[in-house]
C-alpha atoms as a PDB file:
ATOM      1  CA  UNK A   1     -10.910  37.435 -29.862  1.00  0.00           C
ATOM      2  CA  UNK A   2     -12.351  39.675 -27.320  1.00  0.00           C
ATOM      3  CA  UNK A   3     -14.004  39.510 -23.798  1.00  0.00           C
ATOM      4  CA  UNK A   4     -15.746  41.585 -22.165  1.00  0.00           C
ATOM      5  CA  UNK A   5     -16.147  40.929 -18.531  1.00  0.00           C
ATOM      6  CA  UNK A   6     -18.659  42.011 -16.245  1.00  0.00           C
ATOM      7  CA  UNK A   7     -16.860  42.217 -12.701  1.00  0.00           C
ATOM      8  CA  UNK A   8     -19.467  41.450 -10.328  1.00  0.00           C
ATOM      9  CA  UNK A   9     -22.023  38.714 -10.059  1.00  0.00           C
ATOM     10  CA  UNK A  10     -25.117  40.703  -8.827  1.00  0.00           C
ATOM     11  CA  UNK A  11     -28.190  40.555 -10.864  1.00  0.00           C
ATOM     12  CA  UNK A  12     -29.150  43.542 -13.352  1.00  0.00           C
ATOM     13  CA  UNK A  13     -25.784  45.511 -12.586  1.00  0.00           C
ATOM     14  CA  UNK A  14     -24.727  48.786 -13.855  1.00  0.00           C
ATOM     15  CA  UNK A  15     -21.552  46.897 -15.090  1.00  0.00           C
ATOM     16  CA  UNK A  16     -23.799  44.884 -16.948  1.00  0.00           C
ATOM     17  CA  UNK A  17     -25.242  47.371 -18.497  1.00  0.00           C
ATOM     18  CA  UNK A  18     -21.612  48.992 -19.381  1.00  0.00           C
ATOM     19  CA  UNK A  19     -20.775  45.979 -21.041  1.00  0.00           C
ATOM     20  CA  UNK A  20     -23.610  45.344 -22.971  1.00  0.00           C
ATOM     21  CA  UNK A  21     -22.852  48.997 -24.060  1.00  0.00           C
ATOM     22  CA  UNK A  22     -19.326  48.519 -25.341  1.00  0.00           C
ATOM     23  CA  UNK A  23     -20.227  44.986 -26.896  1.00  0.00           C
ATOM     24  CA  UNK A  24     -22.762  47.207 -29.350  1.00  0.00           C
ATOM     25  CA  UNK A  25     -20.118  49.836 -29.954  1.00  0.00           C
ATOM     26  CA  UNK A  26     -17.435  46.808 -30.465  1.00  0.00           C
ATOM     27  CA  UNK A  27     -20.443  45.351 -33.084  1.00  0.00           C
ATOM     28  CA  UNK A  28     -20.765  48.924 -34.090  1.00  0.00           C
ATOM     29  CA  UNK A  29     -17.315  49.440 -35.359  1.00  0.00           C
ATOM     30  CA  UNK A  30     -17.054  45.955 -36.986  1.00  0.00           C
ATOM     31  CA  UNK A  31     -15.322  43.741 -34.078  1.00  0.00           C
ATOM     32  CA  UNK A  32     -17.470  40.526 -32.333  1.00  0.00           C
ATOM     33  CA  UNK A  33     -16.501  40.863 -28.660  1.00  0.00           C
ATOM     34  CA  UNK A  34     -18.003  38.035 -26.793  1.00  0.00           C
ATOM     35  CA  UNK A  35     -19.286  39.326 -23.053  1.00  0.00           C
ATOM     36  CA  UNK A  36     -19.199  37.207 -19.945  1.00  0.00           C
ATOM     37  CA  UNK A  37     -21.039  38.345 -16.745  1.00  0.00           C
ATOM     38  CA  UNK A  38     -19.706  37.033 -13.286  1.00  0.00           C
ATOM     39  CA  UNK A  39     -23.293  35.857 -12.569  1.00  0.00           C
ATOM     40  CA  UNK A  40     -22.878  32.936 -14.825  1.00  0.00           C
ATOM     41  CA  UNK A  41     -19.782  31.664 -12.502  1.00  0.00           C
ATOM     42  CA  UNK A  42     -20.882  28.413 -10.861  1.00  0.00           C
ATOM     43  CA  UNK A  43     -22.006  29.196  -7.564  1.00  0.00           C
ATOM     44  CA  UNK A  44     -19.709  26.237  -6.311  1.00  0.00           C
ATOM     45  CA  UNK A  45     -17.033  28.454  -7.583  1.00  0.00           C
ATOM     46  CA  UNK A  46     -15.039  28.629  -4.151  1.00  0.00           C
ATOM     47  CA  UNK A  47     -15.282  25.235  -3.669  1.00  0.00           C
ATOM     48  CA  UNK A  48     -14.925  23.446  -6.823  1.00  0.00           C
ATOM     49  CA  UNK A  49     -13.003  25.270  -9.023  1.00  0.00           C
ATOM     50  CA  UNK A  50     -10.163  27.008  -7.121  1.00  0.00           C
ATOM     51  CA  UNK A  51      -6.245  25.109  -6.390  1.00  0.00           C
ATOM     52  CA  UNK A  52      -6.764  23.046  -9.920  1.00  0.00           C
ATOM     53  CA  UNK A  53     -10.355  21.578  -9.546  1.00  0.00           C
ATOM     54  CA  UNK A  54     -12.776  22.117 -12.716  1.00  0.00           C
ATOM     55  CA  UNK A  55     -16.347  22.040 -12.376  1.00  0.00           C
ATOM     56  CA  UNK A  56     -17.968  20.878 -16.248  1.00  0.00           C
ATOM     57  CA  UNK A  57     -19.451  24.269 -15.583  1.00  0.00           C
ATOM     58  CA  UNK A  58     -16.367  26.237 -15.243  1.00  0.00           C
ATOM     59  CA  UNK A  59     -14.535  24.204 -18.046  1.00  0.00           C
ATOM     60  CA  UNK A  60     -15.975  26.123 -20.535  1.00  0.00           C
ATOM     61  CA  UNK A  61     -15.668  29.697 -18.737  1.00  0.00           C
ATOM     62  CA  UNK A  62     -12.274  28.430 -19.012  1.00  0.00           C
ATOM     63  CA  UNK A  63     -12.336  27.518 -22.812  1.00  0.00           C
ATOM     64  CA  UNK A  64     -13.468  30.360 -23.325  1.00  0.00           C
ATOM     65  CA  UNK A  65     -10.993  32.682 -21.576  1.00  0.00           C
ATOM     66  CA  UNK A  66      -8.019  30.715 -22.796  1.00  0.00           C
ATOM     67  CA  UNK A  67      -9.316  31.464 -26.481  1.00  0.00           C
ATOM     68  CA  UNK A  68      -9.441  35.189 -25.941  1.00  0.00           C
ATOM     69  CA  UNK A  69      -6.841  37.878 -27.166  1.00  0.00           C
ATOM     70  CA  UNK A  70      -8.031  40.438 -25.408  1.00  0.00           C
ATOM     71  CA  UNK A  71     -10.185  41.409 -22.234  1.00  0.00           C
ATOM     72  CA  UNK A  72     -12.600  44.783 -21.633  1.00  0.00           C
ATOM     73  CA  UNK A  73     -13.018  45.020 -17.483  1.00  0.00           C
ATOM     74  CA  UNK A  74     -15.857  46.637 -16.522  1.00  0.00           C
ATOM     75  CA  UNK A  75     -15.008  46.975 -12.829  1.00  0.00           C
ATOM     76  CA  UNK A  76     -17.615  48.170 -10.373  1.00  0.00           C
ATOM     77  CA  UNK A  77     -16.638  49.820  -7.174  1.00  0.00           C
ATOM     78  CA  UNK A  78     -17.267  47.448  -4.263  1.00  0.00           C
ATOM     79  CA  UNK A  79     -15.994  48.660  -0.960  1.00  0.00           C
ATOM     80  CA  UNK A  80     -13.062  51.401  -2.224  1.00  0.00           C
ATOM     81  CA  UNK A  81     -11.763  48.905  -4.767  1.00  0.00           C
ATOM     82  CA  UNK A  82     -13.063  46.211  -6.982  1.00  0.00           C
ATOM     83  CA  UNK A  83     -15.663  43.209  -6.136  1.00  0.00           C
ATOM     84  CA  UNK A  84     -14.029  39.948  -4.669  1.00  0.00           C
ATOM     85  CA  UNK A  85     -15.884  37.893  -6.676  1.00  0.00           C
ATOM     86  CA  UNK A  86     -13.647  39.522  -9.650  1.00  0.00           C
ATOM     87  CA  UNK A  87     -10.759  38.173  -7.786  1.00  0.00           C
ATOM     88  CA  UNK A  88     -11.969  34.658  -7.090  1.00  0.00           C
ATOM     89  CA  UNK A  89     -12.806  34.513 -11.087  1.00  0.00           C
ATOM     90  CA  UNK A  90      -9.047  35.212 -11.844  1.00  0.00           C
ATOM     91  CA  UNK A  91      -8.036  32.836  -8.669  1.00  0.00           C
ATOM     92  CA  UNK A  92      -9.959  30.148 -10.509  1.00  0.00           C
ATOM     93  CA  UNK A  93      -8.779  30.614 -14.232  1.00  0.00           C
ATOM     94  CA  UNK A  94      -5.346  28.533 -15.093  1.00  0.00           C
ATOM     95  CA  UNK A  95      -1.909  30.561 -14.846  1.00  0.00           C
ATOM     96  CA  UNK A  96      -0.688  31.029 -17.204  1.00  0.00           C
ATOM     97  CA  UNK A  97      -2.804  30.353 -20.259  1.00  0.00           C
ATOM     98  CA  UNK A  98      -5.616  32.721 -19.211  1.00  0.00           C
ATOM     99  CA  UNK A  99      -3.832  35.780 -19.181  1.00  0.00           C
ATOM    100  CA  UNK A 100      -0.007  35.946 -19.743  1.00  0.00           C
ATOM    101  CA  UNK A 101       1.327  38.086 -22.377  1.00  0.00           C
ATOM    102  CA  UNK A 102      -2.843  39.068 -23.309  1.00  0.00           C
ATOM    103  CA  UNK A 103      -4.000  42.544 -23.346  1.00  0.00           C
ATOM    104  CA  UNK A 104      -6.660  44.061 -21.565  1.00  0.00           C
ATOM    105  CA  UNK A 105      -8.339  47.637 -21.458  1.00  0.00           C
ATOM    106  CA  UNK A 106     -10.111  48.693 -18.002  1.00  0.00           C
ATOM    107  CA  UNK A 107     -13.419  50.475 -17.438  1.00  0.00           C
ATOM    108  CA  UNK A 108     -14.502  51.273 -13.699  1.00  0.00           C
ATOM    109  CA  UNK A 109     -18.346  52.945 -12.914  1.00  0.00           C
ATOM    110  CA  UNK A 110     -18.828  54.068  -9.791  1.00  0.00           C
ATOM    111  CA  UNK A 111     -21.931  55.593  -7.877  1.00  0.00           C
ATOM    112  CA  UNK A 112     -19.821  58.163  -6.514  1.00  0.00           C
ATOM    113  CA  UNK A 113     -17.221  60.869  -7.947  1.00  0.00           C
ATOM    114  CA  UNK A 114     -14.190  58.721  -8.681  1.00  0.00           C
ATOM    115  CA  UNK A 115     -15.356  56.176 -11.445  1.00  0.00           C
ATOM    116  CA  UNK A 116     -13.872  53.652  -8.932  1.00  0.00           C
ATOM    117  CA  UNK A 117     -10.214  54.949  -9.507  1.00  0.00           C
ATOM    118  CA  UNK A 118      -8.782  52.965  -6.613  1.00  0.00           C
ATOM    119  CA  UNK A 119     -10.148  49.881  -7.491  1.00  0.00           C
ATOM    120  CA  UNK A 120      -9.192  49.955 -11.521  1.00  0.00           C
ATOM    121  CA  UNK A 121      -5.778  50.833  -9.780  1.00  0.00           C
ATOM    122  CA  UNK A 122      -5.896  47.894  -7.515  1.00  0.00           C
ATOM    123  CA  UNK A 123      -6.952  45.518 -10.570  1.00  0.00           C
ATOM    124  CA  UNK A 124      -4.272  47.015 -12.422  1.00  0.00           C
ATOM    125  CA  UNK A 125      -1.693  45.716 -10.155  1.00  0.00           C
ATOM    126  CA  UNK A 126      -2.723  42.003 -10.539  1.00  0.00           C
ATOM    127  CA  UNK A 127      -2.778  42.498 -14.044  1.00  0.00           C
ATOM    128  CA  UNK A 128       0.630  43.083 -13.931  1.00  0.00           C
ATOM    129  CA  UNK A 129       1.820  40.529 -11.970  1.00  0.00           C
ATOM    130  CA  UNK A 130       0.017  38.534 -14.441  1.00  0.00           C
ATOM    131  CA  UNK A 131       1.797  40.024 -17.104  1.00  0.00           C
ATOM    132  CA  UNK A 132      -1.636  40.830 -18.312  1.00  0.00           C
ATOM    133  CA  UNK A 133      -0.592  44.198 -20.729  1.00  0.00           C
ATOM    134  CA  UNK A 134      -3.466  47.275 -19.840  1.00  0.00           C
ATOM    135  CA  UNK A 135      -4.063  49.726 -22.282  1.00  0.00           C
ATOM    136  CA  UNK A 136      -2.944  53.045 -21.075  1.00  0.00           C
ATOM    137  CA  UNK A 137      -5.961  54.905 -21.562  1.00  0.00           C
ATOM    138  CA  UNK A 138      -8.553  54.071 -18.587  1.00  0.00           C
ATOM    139  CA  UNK A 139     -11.945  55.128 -18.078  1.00  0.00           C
ATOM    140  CA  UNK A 140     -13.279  55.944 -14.981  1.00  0.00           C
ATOM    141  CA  UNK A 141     -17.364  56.436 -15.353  1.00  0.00           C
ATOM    142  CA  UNK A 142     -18.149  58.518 -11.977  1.00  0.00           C
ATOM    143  CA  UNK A 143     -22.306  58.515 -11.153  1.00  0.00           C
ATOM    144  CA  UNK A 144     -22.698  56.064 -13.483  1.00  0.00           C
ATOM    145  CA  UNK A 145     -26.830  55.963 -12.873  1.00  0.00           C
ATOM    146  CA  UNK A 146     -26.621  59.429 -14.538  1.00  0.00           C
ATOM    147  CA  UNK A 147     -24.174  58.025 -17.538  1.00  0.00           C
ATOM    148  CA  UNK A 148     -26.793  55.794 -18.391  1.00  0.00           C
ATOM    149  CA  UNK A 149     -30.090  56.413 -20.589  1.00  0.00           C
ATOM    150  CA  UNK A 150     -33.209  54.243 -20.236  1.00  0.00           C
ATOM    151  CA  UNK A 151     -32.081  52.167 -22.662  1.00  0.00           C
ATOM    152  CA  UNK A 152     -28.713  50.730 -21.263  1.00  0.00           C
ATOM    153  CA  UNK A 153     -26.406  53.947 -23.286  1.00  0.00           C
ATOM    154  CA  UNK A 154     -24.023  55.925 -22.560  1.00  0.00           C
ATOM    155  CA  UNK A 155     -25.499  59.148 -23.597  1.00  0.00           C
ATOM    156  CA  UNK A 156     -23.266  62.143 -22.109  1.00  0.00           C
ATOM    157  CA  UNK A 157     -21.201  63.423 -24.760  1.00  0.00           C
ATOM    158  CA  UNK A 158     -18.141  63.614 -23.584  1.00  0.00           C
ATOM    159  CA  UNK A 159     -18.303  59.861 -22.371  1.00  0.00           C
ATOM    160  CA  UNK A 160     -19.649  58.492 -25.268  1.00  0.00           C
ATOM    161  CA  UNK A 161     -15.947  60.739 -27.008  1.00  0.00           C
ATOM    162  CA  UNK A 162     -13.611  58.852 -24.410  1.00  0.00           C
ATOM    163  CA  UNK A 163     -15.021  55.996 -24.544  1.00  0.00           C
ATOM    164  CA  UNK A 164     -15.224  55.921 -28.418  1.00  0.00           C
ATOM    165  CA  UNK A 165     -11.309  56.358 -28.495  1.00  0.00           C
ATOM    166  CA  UNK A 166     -10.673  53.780 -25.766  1.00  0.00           C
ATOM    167  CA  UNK A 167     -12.454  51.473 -28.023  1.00  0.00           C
ATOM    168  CA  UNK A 168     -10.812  52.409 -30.990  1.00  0.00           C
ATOM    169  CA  UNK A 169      -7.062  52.332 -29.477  1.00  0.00           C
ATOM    170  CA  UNK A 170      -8.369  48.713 -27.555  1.00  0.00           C
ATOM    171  CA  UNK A 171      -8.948  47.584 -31.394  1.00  0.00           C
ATOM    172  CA  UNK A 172      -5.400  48.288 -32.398  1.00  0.00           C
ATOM    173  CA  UNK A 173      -3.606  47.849 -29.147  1.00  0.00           C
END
């Protein structure tokens, strides 16, 4: 099974968008990916669901992370790395049956020219501690406002091309 997470909780995102986009290309190309955005964490996720506690709301996040094979990041740029809400998430979810040994592929949009490079990096390096394997092959969507048509897609094509590969190595990986 795969997940696609959205890696910030603010309304109407780009990253949103992103996913969406790669959940119709997964659908596209014959593979269900399931897609959960940070803005349906509980908002007592600090609080209630961090060192062990579960919130009934967080129990199924939870469920449903512990089910999946495989995990799409799309990681916004926040600050010159990654949002800390997208930290918190994996703070909250159990060690090690979320992610050990799983596979993930990593997707960062930025505003500016570096398709949040630093962050994806900085994510990267928690994967790893978390044995969490990342696919090679990282895209890094720079001015992602331009990337995206009115209609929530990817149009550019060159970035459609990349990101048609990552998908298709993410599939086999």
């Amino acid at each position: 099974m795969i997940t696609i997470i959205s890696g910030t909780n603010r309304p109407g995102s780009n990253a949103l968008r992103v996913a969406k986009y790669y959940r119709r290309r997964f659908k596209e190309k014959g593979q269900e990916a399931n897609l959960l955005p940070l803005t349906e964490l509980p908002a007592s996720l600090i609080e209630s669901d961090l060192y062990g506690n579960r919130s009934e709301e967080f129990a199924r996040i939870q469920e449903l992370v512990t089910k999946t094979e495989k995990f799409l990041f799309v990681i916004p740029e926040y600050n010159g790395s990654f949002p800390g809400v997208l930290k918190a998430f994996i703070d909250a979810c159990e060690f090690p049956a979320s992610f050990y040994e799983k596979k993930a592929a990593l997707v960062g949009i930025s505003s500016g020219r570096q398709g949040n490079l630093r962050g994806v990096e900085h994510f990267t390096g928690i994967a790893n501690h978390m044995h969490l394997h990342v696919m090679p092959l990282k895209i890094y969507l720079s001015g992602i406002e331009a990337e995206l048509d009115d209609n929530s897609n990817l149009h550019k094509e060159g970035t459609v091309k990349f990101t048609d590969e990552q998908i298709n190595k993410f599939i086999s990986f």
